[in-house]
Protein backbone atom coordinates (compact mmCIF):
# COMPACT_ATOMS: atom_id res chain seq x y z
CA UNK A 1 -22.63 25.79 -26.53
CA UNK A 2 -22.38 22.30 -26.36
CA UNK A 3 -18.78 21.16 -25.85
CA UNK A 4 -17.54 18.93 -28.82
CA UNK A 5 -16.98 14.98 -27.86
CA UNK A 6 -13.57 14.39 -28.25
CA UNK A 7 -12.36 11.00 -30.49
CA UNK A 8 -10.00 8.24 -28.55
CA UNK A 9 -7.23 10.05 -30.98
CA UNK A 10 -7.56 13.29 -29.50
CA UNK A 11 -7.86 12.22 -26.08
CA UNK A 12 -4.91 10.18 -26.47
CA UNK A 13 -3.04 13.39 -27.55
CA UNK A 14 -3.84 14.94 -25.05
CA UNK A 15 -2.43 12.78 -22.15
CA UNK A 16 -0.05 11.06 -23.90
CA UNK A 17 2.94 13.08 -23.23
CA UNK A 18 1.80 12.93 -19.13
CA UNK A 19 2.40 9.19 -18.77
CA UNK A 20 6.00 8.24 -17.10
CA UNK A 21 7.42 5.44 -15.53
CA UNK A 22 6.55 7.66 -12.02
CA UNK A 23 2.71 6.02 -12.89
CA UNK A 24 3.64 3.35 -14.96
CA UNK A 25 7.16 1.35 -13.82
CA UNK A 26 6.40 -2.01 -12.42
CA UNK A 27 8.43 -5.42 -11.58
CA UNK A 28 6.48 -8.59 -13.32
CA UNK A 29 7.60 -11.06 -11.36
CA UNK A 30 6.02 -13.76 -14.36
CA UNK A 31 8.05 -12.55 -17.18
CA UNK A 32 10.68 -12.08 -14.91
CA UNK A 33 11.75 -9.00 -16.43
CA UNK A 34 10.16 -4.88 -16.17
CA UNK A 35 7.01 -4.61 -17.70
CA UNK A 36 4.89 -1.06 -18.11
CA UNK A 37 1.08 -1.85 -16.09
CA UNK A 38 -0.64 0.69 -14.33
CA UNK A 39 -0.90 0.14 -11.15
CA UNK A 40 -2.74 2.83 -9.40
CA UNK A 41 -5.42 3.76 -6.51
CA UNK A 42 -8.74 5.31 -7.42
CA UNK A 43 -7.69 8.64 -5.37
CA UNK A 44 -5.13 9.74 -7.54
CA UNK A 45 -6.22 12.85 -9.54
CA UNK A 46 -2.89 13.23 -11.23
CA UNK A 47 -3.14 10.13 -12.90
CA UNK A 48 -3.83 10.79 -16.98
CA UNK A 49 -5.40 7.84 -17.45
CA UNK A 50 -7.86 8.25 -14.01
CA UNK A 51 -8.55 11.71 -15.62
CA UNK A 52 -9.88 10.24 -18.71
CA UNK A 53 -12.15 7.10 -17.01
CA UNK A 54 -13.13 10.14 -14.75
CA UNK A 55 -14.34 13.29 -17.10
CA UNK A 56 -14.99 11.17 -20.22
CA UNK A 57 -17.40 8.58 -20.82
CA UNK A 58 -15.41 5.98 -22.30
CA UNK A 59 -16.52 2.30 -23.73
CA UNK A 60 -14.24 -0.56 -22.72
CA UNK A 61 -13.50 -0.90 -26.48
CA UNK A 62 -12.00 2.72 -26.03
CA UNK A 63 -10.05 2.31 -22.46
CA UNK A 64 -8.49 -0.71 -24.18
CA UNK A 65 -7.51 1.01 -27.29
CA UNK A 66 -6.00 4.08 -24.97
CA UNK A 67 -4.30 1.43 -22.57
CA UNK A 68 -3.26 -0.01 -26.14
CA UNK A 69 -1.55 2.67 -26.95
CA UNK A 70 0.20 3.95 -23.68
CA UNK A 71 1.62 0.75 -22.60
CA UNK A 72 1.31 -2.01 -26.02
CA UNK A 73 -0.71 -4.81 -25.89
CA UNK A 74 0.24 -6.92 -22.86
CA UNK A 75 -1.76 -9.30 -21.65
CA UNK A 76 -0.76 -8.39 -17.90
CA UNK A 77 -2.25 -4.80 -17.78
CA UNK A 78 -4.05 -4.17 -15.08
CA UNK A 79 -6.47 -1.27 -15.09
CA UNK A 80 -6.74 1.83 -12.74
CA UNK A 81 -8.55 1.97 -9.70
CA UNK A 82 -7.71 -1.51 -8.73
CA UNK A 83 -10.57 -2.21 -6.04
CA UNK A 84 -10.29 -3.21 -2.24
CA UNK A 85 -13.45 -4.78 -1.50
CA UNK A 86 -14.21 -4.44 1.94
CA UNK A 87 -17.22 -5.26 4.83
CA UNK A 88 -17.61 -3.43 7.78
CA UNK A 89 -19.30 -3.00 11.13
CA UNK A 90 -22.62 -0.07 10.79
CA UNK A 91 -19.48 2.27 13.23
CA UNK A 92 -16.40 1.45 11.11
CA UNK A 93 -14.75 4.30 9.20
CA UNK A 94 -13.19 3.09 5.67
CA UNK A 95 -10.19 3.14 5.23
CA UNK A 96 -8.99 6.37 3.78
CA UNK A 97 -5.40 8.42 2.20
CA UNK A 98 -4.14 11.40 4.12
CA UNK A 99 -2.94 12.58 0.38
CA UNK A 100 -3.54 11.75 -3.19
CA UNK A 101 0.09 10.32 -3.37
CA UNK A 102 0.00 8.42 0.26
CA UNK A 103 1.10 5.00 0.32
CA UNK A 104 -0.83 3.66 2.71
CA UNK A 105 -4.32 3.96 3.60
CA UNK A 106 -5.16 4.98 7.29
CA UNK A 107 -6.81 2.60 9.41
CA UNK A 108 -9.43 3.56 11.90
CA UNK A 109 -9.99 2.26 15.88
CA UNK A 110 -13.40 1.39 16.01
CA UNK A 111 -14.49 2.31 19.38
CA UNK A 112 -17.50 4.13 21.00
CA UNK A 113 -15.59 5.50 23.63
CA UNK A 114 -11.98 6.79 24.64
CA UNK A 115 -9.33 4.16 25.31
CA UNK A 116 -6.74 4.77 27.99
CA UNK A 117 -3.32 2.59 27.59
CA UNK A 118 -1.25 2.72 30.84
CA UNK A 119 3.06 2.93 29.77
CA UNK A 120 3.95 -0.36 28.66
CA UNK A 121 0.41 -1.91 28.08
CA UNK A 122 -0.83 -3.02 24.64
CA UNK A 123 -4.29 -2.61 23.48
CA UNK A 124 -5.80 -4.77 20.82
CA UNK A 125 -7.90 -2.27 18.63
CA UNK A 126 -10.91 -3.81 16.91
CA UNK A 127 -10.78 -1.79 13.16
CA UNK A 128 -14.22 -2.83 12.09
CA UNK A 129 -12.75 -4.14 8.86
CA UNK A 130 -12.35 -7.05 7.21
CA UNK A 131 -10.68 -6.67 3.36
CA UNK A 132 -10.17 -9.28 0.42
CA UNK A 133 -7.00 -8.44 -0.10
CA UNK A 134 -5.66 -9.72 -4.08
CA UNK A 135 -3.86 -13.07 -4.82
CA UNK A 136 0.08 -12.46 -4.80
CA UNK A 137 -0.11 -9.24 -2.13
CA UNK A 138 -0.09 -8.84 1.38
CA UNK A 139 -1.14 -5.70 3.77
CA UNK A 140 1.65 -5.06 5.46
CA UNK A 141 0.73 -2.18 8.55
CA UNK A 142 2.67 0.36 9.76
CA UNK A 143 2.44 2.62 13.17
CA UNK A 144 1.68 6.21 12.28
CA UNK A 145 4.54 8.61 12.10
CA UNK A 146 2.50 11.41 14.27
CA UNK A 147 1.24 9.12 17.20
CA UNK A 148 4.50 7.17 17.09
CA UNK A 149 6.85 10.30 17.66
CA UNK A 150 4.38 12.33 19.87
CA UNK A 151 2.99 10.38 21.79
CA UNK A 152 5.08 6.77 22.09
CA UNK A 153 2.09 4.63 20.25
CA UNK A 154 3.19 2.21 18.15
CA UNK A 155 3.11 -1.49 17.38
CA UNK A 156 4.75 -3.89 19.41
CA UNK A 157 5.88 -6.09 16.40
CA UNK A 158 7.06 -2.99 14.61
CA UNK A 159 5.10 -4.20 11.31
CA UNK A 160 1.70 -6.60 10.79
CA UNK A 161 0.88 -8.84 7.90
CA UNK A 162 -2.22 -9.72 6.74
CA UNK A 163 -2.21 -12.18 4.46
CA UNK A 164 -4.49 -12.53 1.52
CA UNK A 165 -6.59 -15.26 2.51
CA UNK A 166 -7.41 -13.50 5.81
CA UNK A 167 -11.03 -12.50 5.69
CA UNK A 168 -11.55 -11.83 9.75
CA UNK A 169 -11.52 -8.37 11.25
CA UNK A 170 -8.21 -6.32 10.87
CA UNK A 171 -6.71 -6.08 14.35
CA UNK A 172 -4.13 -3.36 15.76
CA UNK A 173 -2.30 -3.77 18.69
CA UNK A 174 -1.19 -0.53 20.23
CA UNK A 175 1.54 -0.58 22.61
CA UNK A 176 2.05 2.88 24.93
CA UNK A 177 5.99 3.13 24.75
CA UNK A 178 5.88 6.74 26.76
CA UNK A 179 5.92 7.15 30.08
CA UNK A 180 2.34 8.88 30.35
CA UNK A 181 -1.11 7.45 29.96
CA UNK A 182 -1.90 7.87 25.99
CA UNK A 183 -5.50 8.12 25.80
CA UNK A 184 -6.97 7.16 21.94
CA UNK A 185 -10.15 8.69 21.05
CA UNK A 186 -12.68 7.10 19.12
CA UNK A 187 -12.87 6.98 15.20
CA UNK A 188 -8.79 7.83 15.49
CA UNK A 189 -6.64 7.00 13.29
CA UNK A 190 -4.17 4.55 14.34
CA UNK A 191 -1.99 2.67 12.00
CA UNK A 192 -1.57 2.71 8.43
CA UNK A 193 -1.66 -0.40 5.79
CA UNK A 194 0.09 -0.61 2.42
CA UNK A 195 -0.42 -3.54 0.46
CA UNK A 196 2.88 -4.90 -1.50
CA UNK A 197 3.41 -7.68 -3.96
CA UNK A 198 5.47 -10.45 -2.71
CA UNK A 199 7.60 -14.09 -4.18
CA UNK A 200 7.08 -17.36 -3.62
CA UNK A 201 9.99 -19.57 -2.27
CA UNK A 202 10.16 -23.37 -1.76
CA UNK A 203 12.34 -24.14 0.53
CA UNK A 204 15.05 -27.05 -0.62
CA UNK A 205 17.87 -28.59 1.28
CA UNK A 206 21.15 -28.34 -0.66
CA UNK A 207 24.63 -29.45 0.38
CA UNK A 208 26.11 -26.54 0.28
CA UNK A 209 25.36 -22.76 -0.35
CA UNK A 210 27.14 -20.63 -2.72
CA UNK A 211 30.14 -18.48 -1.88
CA UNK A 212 30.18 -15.01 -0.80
CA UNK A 213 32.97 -12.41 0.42
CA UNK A 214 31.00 -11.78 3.69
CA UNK A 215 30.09 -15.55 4.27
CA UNK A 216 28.69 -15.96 7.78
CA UNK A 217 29.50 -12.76 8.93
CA UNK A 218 26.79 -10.75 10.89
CA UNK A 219 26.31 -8.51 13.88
CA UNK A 220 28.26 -5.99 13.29
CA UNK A 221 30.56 -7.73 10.91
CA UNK A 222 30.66 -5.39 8.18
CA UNK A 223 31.77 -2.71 10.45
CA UNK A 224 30.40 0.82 12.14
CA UNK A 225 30.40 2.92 10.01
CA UNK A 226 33.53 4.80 11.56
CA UNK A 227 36.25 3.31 9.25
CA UNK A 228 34.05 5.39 6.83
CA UNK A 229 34.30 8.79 8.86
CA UNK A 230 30.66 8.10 10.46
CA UNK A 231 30.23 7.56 13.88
């Protein structure tokens, strides 16, 4: 037996209790106050509303009336599975999450053989990628915990940013910080990017900056810990 189509109503019912500031909770840095938009990635299968543009065929007039509803009628929602676009090389892996609720998204070496990195030498992996990454965000990549810990390879500048008006190829540097040769096979994975929103700030000369109890203080100045009871 056919299964009965159900109406926007229903289907609003029937998520509506699911949706919490976990999914929803954002900082809109142009009104400067918290605003409700959804703001998530096309892999996560928890997400009500992903469930709905996912098992339901939906008209736009319909997504907009459920958004409607969920969040009010802002003018600043921005819809699920936000995309990435991306180019590649014909031996690039995409991009891809280790879990629906990752962070990141795991970046590949793309290589057609194993790479050897003596201690203390730095290797420049090629990804294969390039990414349009949106107005007002920046990548910002990350070693991986498990070859980080393991095996001592990391990246030398601790944390990359790609701006968004890169378009070249996504390169990783991989420095061996062990004291063994690290070999990386091809196709591994070998850093991670997230992308985050970030401010603009002019810089402006002033005469003077305000007052604060610490005032120059630094290095150590606020103490270590000890006066506390840590060590």
């Amino acid at each position: 037996m056919k299964e009965k189509q159900k109406t926007v109503s229903e289907i609003i019912d029937d998520v509506k209790s699911e949706i919490c500031d976990r999914y929803c909770k954002h900082f809109d840095r142009e009104a400067d106050e918290l605003e409700y938009e959804v703001m998530l990635h096309e892999y996560c299968e928890e997400c009500p509303l992903n469930r709905l543009w996912g098992t339901r065929k939906m008209t736009e007039e319909q997504k907009d009336k459920v958004l409607n509803t969920f969040l009010g009628n802002r003018s600043n929602v921005v819809s699920c599975n936000r995309e990435l676009k991306i180019t590649k090389t014909s031996t690039a892996h995409i991009p891809t999450r280790g879990s629906a609720d990752a962070a990141g998204l795991d970046l590949y070496a793309d290589t057609s053989e194993p790479v050897k990195i003596w201690p203390g030498d730095v290797y420049p992996f090629d990804t294969g990628i390039c990414m349009e990454i949106p107005a007002g965000m920046f990548g910002a990549i990350y070693p991986r915990s498990g070859i980080a810990t393991k095996r001592g390879l990391r990246l030398p500048n601790c944390v990359g940013v790609i701006d968004s008006d890169y378009r070249g190829h996504i390169i990783v540097p991989i420095r061996n910080d062990s004291n063994e040769v690290q070999t990386v096979d091809p196709h591994e994975r070998i850093a991670q990017i997230i992308f985050q929103r970030y401010e603009f700030l002019e810089p402006v000369i002033v005469s003077r900056l305000s007052e604060t109890e610490r005032g120059a203080g630094g290095f150590g100045s606020s103490g270590r810990g000890d006066e506390h009871g840590f060590v």
